[in-house]
Protein backbone atom coordinates (compact mmCIF):
# COMPACT_ATOMS: atom_id res chain seq x y z
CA UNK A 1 89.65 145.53 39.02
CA UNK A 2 87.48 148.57 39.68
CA UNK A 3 86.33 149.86 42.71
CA UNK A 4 84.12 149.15 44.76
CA UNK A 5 80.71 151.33 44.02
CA UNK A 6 80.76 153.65 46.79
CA UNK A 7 77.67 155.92 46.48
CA UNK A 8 74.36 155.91 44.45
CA UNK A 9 71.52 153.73 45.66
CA UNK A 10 73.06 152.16 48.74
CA UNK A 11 75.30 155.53 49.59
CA UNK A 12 78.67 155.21 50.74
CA UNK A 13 80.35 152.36 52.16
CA UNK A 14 83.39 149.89 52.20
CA UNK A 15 81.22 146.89 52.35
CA UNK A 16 77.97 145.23 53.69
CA UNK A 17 78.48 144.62 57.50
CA UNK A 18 75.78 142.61 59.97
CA UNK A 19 73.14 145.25 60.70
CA UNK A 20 73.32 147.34 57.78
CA UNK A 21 69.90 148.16 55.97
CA UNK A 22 68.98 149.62 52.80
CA UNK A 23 66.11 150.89 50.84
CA UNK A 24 64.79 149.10 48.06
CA UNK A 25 61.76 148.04 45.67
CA UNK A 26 60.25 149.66 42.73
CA UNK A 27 61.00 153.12 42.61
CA UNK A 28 63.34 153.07 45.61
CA UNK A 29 65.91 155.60 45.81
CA UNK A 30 68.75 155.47 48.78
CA UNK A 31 66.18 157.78 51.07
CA UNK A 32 63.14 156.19 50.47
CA UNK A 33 61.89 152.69 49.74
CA UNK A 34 61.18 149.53 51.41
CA UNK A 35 63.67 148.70 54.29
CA UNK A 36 65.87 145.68 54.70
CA UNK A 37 68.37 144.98 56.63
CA UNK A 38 71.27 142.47 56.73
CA UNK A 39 71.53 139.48 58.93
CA UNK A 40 73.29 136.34 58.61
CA UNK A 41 74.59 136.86 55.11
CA UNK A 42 70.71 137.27 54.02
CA UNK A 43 68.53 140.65 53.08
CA UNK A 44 65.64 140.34 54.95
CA UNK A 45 62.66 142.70 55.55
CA UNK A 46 61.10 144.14 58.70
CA UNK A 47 57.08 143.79 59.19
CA UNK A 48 55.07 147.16 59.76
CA UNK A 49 53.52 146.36 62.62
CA UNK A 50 54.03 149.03 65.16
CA UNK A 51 55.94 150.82 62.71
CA UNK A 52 55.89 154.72 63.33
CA UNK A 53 57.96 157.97 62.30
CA UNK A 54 60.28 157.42 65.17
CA UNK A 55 61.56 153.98 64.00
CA UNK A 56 61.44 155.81 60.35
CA UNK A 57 63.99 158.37 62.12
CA UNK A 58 66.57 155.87 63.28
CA UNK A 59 66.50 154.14 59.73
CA UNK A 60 67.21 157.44 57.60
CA UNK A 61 69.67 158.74 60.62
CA UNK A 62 71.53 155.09 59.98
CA UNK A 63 71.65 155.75 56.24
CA UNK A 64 72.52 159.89 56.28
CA UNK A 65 69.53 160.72 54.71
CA UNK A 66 67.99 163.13 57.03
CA UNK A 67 65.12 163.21 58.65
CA UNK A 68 61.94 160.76 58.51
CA UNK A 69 59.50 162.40 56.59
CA UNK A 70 56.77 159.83 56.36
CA UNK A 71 55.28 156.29 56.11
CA UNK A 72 54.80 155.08 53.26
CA UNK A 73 51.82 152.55 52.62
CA UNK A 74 52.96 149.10 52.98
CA UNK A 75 52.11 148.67 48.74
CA UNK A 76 54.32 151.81 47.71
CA UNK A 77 57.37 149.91 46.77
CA UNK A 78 56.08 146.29 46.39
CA UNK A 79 56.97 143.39 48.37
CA UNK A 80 60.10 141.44 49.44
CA UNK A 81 60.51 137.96 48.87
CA UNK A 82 63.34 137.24 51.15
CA UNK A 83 63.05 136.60 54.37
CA UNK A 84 61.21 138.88 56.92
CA UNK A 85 64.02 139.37 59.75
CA UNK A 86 62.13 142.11 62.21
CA UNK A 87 58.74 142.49 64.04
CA UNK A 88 57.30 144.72 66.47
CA UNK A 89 60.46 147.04 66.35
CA UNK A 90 60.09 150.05 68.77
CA UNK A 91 62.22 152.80 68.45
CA UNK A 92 62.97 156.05 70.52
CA UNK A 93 64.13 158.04 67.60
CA UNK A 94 66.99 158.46 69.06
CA UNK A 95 68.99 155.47 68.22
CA UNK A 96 71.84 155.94 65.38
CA UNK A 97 70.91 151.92 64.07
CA UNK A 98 67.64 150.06 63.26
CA UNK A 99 69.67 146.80 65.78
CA UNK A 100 69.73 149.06 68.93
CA UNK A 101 65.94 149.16 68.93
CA UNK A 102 63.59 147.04 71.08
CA UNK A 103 62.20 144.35 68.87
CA UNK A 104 60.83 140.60 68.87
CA UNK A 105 64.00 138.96 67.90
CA UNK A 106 65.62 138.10 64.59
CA UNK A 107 63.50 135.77 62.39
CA UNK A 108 60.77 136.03 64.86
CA UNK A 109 57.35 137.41 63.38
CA UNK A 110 53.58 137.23 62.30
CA UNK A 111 53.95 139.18 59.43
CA UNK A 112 53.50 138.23 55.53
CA UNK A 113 54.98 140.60 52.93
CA UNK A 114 52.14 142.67 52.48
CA UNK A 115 52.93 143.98 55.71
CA UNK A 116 56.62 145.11 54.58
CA UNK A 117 57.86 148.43 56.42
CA UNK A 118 59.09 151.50 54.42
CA UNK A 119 60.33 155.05 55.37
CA UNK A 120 60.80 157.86 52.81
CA UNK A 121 63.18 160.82 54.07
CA UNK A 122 63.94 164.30 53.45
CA UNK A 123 67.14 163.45 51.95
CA UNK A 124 65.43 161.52 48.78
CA UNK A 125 67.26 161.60 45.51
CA UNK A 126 65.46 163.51 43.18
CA UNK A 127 65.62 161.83 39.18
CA UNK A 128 66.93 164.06 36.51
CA UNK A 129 66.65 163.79 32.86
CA UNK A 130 68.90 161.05 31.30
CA UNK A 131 69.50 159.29 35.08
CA UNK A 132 69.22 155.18 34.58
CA UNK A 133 68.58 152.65 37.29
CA UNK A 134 68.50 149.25 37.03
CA UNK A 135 65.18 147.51 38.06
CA UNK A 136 62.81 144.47 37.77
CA UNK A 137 62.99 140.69 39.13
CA UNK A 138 66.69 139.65 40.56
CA UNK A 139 67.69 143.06 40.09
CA UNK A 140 70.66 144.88 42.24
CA UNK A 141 72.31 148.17 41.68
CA UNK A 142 74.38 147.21 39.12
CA UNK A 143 72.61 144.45 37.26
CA UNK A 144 68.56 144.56 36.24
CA UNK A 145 66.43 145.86 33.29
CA UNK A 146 67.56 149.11 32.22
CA UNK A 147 65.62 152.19 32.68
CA UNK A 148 66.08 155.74 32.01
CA UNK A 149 64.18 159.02 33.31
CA UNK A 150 62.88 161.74 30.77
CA UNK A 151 60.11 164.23 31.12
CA UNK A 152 59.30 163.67 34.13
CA UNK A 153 59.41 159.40 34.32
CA UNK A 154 61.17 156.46 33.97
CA UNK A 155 61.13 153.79 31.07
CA UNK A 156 62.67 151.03 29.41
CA UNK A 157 65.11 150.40 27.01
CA UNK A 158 64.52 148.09 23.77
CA UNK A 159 67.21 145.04 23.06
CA UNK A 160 67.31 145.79 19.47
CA UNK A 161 70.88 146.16 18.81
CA UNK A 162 71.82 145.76 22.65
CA UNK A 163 75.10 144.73 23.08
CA UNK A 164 78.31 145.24 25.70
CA UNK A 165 79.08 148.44 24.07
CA UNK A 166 75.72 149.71 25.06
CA UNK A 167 75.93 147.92 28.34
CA UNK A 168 78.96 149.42 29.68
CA UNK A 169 77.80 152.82 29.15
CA UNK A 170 75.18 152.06 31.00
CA UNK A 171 77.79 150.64 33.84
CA UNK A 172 80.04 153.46 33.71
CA UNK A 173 77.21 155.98 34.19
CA UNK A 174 75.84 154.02 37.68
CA UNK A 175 80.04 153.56 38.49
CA UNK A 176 79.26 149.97 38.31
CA UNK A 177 82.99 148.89 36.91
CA UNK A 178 82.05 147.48 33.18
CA UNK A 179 79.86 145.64 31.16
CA UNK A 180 80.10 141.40 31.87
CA UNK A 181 76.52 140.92 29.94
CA UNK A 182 74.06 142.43 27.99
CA UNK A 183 70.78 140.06 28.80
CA UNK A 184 67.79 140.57 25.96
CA UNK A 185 64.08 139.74 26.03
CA UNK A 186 63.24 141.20 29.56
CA UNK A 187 65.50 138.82 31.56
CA UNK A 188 64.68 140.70 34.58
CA UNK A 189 61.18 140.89 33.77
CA UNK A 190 59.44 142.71 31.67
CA UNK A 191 59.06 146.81 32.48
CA UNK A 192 55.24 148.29 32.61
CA UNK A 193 56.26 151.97 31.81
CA UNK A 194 56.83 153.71 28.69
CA UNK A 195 59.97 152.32 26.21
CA UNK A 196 61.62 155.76 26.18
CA UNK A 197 64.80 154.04 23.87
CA UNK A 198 65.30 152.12 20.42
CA UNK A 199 68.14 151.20 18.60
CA UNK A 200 70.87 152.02 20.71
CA UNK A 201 74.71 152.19 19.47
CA UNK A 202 77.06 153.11 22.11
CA UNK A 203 80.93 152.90 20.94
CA UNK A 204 81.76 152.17 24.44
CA UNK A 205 83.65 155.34 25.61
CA UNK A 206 80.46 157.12 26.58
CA UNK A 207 79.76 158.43 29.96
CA UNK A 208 75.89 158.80 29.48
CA UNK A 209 73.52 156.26 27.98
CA UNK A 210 71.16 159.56 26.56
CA UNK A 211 74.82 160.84 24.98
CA UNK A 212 74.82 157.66 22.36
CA UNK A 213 72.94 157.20 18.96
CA UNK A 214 69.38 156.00 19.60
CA UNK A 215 65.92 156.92 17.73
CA UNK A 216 64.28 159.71 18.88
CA UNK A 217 63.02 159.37 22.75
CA UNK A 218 60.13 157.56 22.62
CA UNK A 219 59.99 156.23 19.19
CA UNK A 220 60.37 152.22 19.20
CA UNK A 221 59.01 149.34 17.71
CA UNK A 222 59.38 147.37 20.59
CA UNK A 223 57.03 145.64 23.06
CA UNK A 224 58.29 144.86 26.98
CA UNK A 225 59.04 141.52 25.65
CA UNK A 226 62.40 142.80 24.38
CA UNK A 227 63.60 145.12 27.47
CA UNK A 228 67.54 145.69 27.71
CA UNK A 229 69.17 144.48 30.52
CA UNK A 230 72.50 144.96 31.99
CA UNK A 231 75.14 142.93 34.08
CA UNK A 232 78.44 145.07 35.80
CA UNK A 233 81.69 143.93 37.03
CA UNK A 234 80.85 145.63 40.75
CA UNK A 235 77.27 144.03 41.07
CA UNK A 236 79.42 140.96 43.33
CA UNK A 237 80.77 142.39 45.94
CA UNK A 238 83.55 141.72 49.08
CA UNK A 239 82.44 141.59 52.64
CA UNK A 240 83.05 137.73 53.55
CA UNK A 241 83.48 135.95 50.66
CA UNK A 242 84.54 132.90 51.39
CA UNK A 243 84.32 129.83 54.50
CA UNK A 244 85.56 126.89 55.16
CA UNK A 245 84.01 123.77 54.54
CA UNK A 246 84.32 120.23 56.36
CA UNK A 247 87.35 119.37 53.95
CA UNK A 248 88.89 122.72 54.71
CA UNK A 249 88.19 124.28 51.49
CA UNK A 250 87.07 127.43 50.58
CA UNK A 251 83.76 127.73 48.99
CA UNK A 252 82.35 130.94 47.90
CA UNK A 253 79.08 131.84 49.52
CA UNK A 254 76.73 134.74 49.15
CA UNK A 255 77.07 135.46 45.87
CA UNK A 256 76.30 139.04 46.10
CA UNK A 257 79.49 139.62 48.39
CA UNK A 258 81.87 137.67 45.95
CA UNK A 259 84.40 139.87 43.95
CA UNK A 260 84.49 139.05 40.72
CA UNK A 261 87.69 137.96 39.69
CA UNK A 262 87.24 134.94 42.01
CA UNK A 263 83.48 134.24 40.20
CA UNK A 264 85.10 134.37 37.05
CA UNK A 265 87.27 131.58 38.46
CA UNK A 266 84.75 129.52 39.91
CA UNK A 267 82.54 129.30 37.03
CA UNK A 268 85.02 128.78 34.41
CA UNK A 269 86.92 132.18 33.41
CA UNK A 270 84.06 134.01 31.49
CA UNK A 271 85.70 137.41 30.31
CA UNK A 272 83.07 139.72 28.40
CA UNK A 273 85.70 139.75 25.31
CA UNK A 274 85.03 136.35 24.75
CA UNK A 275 82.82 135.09 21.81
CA UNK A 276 79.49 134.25 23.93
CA UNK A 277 80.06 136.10 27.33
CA UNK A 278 76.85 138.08 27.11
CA UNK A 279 75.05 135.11 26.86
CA UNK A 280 76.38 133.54 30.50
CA UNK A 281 73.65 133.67 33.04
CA UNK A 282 75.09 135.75 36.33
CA UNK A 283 71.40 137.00 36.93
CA UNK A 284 70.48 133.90 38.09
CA UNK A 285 73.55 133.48 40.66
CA UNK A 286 71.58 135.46 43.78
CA UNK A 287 72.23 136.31 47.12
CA UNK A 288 73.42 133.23 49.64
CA UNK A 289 73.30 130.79 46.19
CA UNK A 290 76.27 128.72 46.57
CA UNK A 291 78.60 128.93 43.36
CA UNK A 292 81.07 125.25 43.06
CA UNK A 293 82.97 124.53 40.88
């Protein structure tokens, strides 16, 4: 069992606690995206009204990030589809976490999700050449649509030839543990930006998707129909993984806090060596989904 995935998007941590928040949506980094924070076992977002640079502050003091440089517009990063835990929230600036702040209550709001906060900070990540991320519909640090940067943006990868070799280059490069599936034909949705990658043929052992065979960047014959995916061993993680039910059970819950040796269990023992693994759907087992047996 690897680790757990202790920097990158989310930045360090042992696990998600009550209260924590993070930055996500498309083209989030850790410092800058739209904010949600964790309550109840659920992501939720926090509505923009009120929203200023000093609640900004307490949200990229919370995640190490520096100092609030602006507010994004509400459209920046897209929209959430969870639910929206925070309104009204009125911060000091001074506050080390986003819960310490004056706000309505949790759950309590008159906001849709066009009205989703954001912050961007001084501490942003900044992309380099041959960096991937995994985006798009369902997506999570260590399981979406594969992208990679080069000259300057980010693009997709084409399924021809994907398989778990490819895959777990991609996993070792984010530190996601490896490869359980290599999803085809844009099961996270299909990408919008260029296809920067054909024809990929990792042996496995690489530390760098860019590092294995591939045509030359940017030549494909590929349309977004057919973007690469990727599903890691570290995308389930352990906070709480498990309560009690009324016949003193224990039932996993909140899939996204479940390690994965007790998934594996629960839905049958799928090991990526076996004959078919890559075709098992874990995309579609989401946060606060119940998983039986």
């Amino acid at each position: 069992m690897h680790s757990l995935l202790h920097s990158m998007l989310f930045g360090p941590r042992q696990s998600w606690s009550q209260g924590d928040i993070r930055l996500a949506g498309s083209g989030s980094t850790r410092c800058s995206g739209r904010l949600e924070i964790l309550h109840n076992g659920s992501w939720g977002t926090v509505c923009d009204d009120g929203w200023d640079l000093n609640d900004a502050q307490v949200v990229c003091r919370q995640l190490d990030c520096g100092t609030a440089l602006r507010i994004p517009s509400s459209d920046m990063f897209g929209q959430g589809t969870e639910i929206i835990w925070l309104d009204d929230v009125d911060c000091s600036g001074n506050e080390n976490s986003l819960t310490a702040c004056q706000h309505k209550g949790f759950g309590e709001h008159n906001c849709g999700h066009y009205e989703d906060a954001g912050v961007i900070c001084s501490e942003t990540q900044i992309s380099l050449e041959g960096d991937v991320r995994l985006a798009g519909s369902g997506s999570t640090w260590c399981s979406g649509r594969v992208e990679i940067f080069h000259n300057g943006s980010w693009g997709t990868v084409c399924d021809d030839g994907w398989d778990l070799n490819d895959a777990q280059a991609v996993c070792r490069q984010l530190d996601c543990g490896t490869a359980l599936s290599a999803p085809h034909s844009a099961s996270f949705g299909q990408g919008t930006a260029k296809i920067w990658l054909d024809d990929v043929d990792c042996s496995g052992s690489e530390r760098s998707l860019l590092v294995c065979r591939h045509k030359r960047l940017g030549k494909h014959n590929c349309g977004h129909s057919k973007d690469a995916g990727v599903i890691c061993s570290v995308a389930f993680r352990v906070t709480n993984p498990y309560e009690d039910n009324e016949d003193g059970d224990e039932d996993c819950v909140n899939v996204d806090c479940v390690d994965i040796i007790d998934l594996k269990e629960k839905t049958g023992g799928v090991d990526e060596e076996e004959e078919g693994a890559s075709d098992y759907d874990f995309k579609n087992l989401t946060t606060n989904q119940e998983i039986t047996q």
